[in-house]
Protein backbone atom coordinates (compact mmCIF):
# COMPACT_ATOMS: atom_id res chain seq x y z
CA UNK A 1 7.06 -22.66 15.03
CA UNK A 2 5.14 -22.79 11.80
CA UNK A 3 4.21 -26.47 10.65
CA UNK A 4 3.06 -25.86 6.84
CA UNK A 5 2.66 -29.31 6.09
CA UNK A 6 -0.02 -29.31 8.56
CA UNK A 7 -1.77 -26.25 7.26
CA UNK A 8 -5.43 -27.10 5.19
CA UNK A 9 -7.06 -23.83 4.90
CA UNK A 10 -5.59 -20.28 4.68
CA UNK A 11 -7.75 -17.60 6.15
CA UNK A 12 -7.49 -13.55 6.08
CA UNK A 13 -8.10 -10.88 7.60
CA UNK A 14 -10.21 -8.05 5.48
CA UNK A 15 -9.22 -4.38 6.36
CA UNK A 16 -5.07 -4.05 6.76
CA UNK A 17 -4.50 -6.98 5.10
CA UNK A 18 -6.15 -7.64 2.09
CA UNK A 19 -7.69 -3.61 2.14
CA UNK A 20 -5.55 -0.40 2.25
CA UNK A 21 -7.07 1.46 5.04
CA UNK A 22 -4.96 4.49 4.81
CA UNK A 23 -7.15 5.43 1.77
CA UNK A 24 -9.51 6.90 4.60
CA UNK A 25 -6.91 9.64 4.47
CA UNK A 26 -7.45 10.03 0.56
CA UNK A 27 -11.30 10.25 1.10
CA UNK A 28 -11.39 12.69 3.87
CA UNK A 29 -8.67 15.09 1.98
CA UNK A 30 -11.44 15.27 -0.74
CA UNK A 31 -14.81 15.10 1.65
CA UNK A 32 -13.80 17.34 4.55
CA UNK A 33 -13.43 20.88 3.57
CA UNK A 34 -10.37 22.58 5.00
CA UNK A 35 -8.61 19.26 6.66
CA UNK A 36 -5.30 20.15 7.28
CA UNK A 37 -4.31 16.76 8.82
CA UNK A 38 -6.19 13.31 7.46
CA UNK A 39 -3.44 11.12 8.24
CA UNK A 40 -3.62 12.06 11.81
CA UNK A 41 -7.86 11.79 11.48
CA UNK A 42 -7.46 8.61 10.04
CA UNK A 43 -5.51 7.34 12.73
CA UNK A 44 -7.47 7.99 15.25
CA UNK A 45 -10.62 6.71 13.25
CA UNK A 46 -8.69 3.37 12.97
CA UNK A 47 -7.71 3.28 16.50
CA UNK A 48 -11.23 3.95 17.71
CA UNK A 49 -12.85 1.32 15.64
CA UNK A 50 -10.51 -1.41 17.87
CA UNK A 51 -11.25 0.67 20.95
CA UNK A 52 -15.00 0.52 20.57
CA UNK A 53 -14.91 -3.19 19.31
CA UNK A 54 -13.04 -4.28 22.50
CA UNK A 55 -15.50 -2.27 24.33
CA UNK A 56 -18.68 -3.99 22.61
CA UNK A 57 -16.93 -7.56 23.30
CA UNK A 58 -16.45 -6.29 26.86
CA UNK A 59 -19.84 -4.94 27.93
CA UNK A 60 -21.85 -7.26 25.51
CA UNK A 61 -22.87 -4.53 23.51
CA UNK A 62 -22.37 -5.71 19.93
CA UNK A 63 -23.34 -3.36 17.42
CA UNK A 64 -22.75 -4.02 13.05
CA UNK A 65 -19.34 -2.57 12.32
CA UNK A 66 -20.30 -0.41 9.55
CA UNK A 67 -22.20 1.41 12.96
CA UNK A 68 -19.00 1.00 14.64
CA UNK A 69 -17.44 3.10 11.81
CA UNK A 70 -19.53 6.28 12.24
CA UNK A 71 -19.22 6.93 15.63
CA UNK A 72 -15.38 6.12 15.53
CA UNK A 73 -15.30 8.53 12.01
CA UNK A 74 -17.05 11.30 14.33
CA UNK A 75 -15.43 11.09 17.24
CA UNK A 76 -12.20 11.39 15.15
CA UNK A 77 -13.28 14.64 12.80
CA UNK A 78 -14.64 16.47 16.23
CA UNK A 79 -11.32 15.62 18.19
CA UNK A 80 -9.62 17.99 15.36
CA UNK A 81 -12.28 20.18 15.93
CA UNK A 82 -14.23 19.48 12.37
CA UNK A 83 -17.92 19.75 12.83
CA UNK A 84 -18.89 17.66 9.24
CA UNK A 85 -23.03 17.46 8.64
CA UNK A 86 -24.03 13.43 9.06
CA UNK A 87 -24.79 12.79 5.69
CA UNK A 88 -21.16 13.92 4.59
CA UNK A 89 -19.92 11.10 7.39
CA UNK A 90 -22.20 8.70 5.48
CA UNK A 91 -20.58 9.29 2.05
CA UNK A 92 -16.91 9.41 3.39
CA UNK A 93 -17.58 5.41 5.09
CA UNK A 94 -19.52 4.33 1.76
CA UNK A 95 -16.72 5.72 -0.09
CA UNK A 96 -14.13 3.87 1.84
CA UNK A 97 -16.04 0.82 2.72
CA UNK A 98 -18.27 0.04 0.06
CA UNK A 99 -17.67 2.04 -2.95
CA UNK A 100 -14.13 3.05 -3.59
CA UNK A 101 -12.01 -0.26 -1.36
CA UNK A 102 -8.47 -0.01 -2.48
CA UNK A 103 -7.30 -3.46 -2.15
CA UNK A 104 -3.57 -4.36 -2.06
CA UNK A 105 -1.87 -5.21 -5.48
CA UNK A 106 -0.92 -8.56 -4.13
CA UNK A 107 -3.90 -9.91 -2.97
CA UNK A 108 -5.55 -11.72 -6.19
CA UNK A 109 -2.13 -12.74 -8.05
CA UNK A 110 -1.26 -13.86 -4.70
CA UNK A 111 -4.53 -15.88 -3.63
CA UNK A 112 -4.85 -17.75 -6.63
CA UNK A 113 -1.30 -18.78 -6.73
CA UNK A 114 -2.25 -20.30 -3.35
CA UNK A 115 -5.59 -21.44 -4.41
CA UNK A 116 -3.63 -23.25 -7.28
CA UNK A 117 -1.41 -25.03 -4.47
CA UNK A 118 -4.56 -26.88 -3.28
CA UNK A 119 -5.82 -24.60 -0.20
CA UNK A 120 -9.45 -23.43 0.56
CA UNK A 121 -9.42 -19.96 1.29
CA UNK A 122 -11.42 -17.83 3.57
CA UNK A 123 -11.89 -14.54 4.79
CA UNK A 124 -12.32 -13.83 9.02
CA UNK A 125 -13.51 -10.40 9.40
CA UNK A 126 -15.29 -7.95 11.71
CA UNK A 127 -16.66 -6.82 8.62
CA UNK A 128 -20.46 -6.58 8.97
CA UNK A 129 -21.84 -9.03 5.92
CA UNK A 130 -22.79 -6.20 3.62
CA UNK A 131 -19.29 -4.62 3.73
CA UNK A 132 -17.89 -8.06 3.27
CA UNK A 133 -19.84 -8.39 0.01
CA UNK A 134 -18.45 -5.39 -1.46
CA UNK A 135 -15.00 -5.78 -0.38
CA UNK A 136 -14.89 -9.26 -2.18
CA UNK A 137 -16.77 -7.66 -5.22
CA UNK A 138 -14.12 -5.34 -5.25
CA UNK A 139 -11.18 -7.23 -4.99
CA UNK A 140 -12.59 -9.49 -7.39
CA UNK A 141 -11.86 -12.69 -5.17
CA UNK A 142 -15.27 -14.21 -4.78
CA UNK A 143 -14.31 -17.53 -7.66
CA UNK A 144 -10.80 -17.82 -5.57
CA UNK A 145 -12.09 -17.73 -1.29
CA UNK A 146 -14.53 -20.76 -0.36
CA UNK A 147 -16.39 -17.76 1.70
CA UNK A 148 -16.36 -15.61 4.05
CA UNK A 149 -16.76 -15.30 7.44
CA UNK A 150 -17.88 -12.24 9.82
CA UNK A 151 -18.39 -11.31 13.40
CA UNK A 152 -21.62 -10.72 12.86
CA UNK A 153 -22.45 -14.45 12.50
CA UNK A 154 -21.49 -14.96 16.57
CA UNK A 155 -22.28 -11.00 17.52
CA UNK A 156 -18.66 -10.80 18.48
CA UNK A 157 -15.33 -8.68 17.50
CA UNK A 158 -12.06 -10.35 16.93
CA UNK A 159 -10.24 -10.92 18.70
CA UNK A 160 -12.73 -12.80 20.97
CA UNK A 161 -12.27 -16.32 21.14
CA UNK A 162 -15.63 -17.28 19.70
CA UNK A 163 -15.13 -15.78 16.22
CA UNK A 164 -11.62 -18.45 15.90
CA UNK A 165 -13.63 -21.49 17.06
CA UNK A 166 -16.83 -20.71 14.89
CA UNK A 167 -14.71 -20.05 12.05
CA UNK A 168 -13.30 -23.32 12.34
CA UNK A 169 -16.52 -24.97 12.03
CA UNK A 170 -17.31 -22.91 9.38
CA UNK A 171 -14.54 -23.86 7.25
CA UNK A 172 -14.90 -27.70 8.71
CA UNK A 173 -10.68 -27.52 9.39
CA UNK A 174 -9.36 -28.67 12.84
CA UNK A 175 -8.45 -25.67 14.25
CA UNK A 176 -4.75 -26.38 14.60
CA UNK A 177 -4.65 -27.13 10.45
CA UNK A 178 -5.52 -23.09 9.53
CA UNK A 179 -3.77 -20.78 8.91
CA UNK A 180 -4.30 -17.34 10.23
CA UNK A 181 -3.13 -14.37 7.77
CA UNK A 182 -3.52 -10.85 9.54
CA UNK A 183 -1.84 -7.76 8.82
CA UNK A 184 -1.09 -4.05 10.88
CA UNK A 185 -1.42 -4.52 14.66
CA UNK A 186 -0.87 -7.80 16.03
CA UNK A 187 -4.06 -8.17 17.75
CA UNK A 188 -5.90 -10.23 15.67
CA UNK A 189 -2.35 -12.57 15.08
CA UNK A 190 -2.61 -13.14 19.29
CA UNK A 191 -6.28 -13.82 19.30
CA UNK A 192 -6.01 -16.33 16.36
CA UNK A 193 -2.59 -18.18 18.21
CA UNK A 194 -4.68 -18.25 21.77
CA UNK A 195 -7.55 -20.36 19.67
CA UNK A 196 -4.94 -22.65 18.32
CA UNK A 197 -4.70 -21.23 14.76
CA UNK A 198 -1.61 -21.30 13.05
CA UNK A 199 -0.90 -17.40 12.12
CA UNK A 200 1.51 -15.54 10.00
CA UNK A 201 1.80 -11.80 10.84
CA UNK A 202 1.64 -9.49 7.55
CA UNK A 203 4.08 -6.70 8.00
CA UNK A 204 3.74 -5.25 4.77
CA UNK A 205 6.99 -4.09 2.53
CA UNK A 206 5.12 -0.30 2.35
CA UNK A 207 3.81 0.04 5.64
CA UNK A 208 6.60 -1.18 8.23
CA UNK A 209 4.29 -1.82 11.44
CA UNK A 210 6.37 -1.82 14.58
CA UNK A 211 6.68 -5.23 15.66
CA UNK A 212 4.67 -5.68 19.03
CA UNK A 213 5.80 -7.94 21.70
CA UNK A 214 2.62 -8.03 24.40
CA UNK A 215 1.33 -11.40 23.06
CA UNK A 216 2.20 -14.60 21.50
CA UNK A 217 4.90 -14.30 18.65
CA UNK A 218 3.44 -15.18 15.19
CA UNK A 219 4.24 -18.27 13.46
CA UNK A 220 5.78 -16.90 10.23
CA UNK A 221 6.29 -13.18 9.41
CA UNK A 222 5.69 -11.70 5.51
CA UNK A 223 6.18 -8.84 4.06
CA UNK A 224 3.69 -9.75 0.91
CA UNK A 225 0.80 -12.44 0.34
CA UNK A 226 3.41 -13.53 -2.26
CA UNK A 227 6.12 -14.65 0.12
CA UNK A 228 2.73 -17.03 1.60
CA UNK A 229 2.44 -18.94 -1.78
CA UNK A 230 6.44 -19.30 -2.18
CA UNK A 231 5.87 -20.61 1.17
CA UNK A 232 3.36 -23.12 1.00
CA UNK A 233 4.20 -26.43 -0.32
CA UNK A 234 1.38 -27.97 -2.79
CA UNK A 235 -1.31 -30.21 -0.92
């Protein structure tokens, strides 16, 4: 049960939540000649990313996660059987990643409504820090988050334990007194409950995740960042 008078800090997620990430669709439409099916690429380029960071967590194997993104975009394209030259990879992840980041409507309005309300603000991501940099350029957040916080601090994936507890110290919150925002797959909602975060579970209005029911339930379910700030009483 979700204790908001407790809450001190609001952190994020990056990619699903704050970041559209069916936009990779979009890109590879215009990068990869004769595509017939990017939704279905794109999916499976998601889906391997979290495959292959589980992996790296499991077999200590931590690579950046902009690397993580081009074998996970190649393995995708050749499982449809599209053979695309490397440097055509390269510009589809800058375009997604770094370039072109199409960042939810909600987000800023949203953020510094909250920000308004009193709460620091942070971003946990598996975001390598360059990616990071660009996504808050971007989303033009940097004056309204304290910081942001990445994977690549510990050499870990979310949703490892470690990342949770060093972000605490990071934002200098008792762990129990954040509040974990995460949206799409409910991964990163269970690892942030099992390190004692408070988490609300972002099940966006236009993208209708199925709820899963493997882990620990979420705290609070929204279906906007907005519905967080009519939430969250003023500090």
């Amino acid at each position: 049960m979700v204790n908001l008078d407790q809450v001190e800090t609001v952190t994020y997620d990056s990619y699903t939540t704050l970041v559209d990430v069916d936009s990779q669709a979009d890109v590879l439409k215009k990068k990869v000649d004769g595509i017939e099916n990017p939704e279905f690429v794109s999916r499976v380029w998601r889906s391997r990313n979290m495959m292959l960071t589980v992996i790296a967590n499991d077999i200590d194997a931590y690579r950046p996660f902009y690397e993580i993104q081009k074998h996970s975009l190649r393995f995708a394209l050749e499982s449809f059987g599209y053979e695309v030259p490397e440097n055509v990879r390269d510009e589809i992840r800058r375009t997604v990643y770094k370039e072109n980041i199409s960042v939810f409507d909600d987000v800023k309005p949203a953020m510094e409504r909250i920000r308004d309300l009193g709460y620091d603000q942070y971003v946990i991501s598996n975001g390598d820090p360059e990616m990071l940099d660009h996504m808050v350029e971007q989303a033009n957040i940097g004056d309204i988050i304290q910081d942001w916080i990445s994977g690549h601090e510990v050499g870990t994936f979310k949703p490892e334990l470690e990342i949770y507890r060093h972000s605490a110290a990071r934002t200098g919150t008792p762990i129990k007194n954040i509040l974990h925002v995460s949206g799409g797959t409910m991964r990163d909602v269970w690892g942030a409950k099992n390190a004692g975060m408070q988490t609300a579970w972002l099940n966006r209005e236009t993208k209708h995740y199925p709820r899963e029911y493997f882990g620990q339930d979420p705290d609070l379910t929204i279906a906007t960042i907005r519905e967080l700030a009519d939430e969250l009483p003023p500090q």
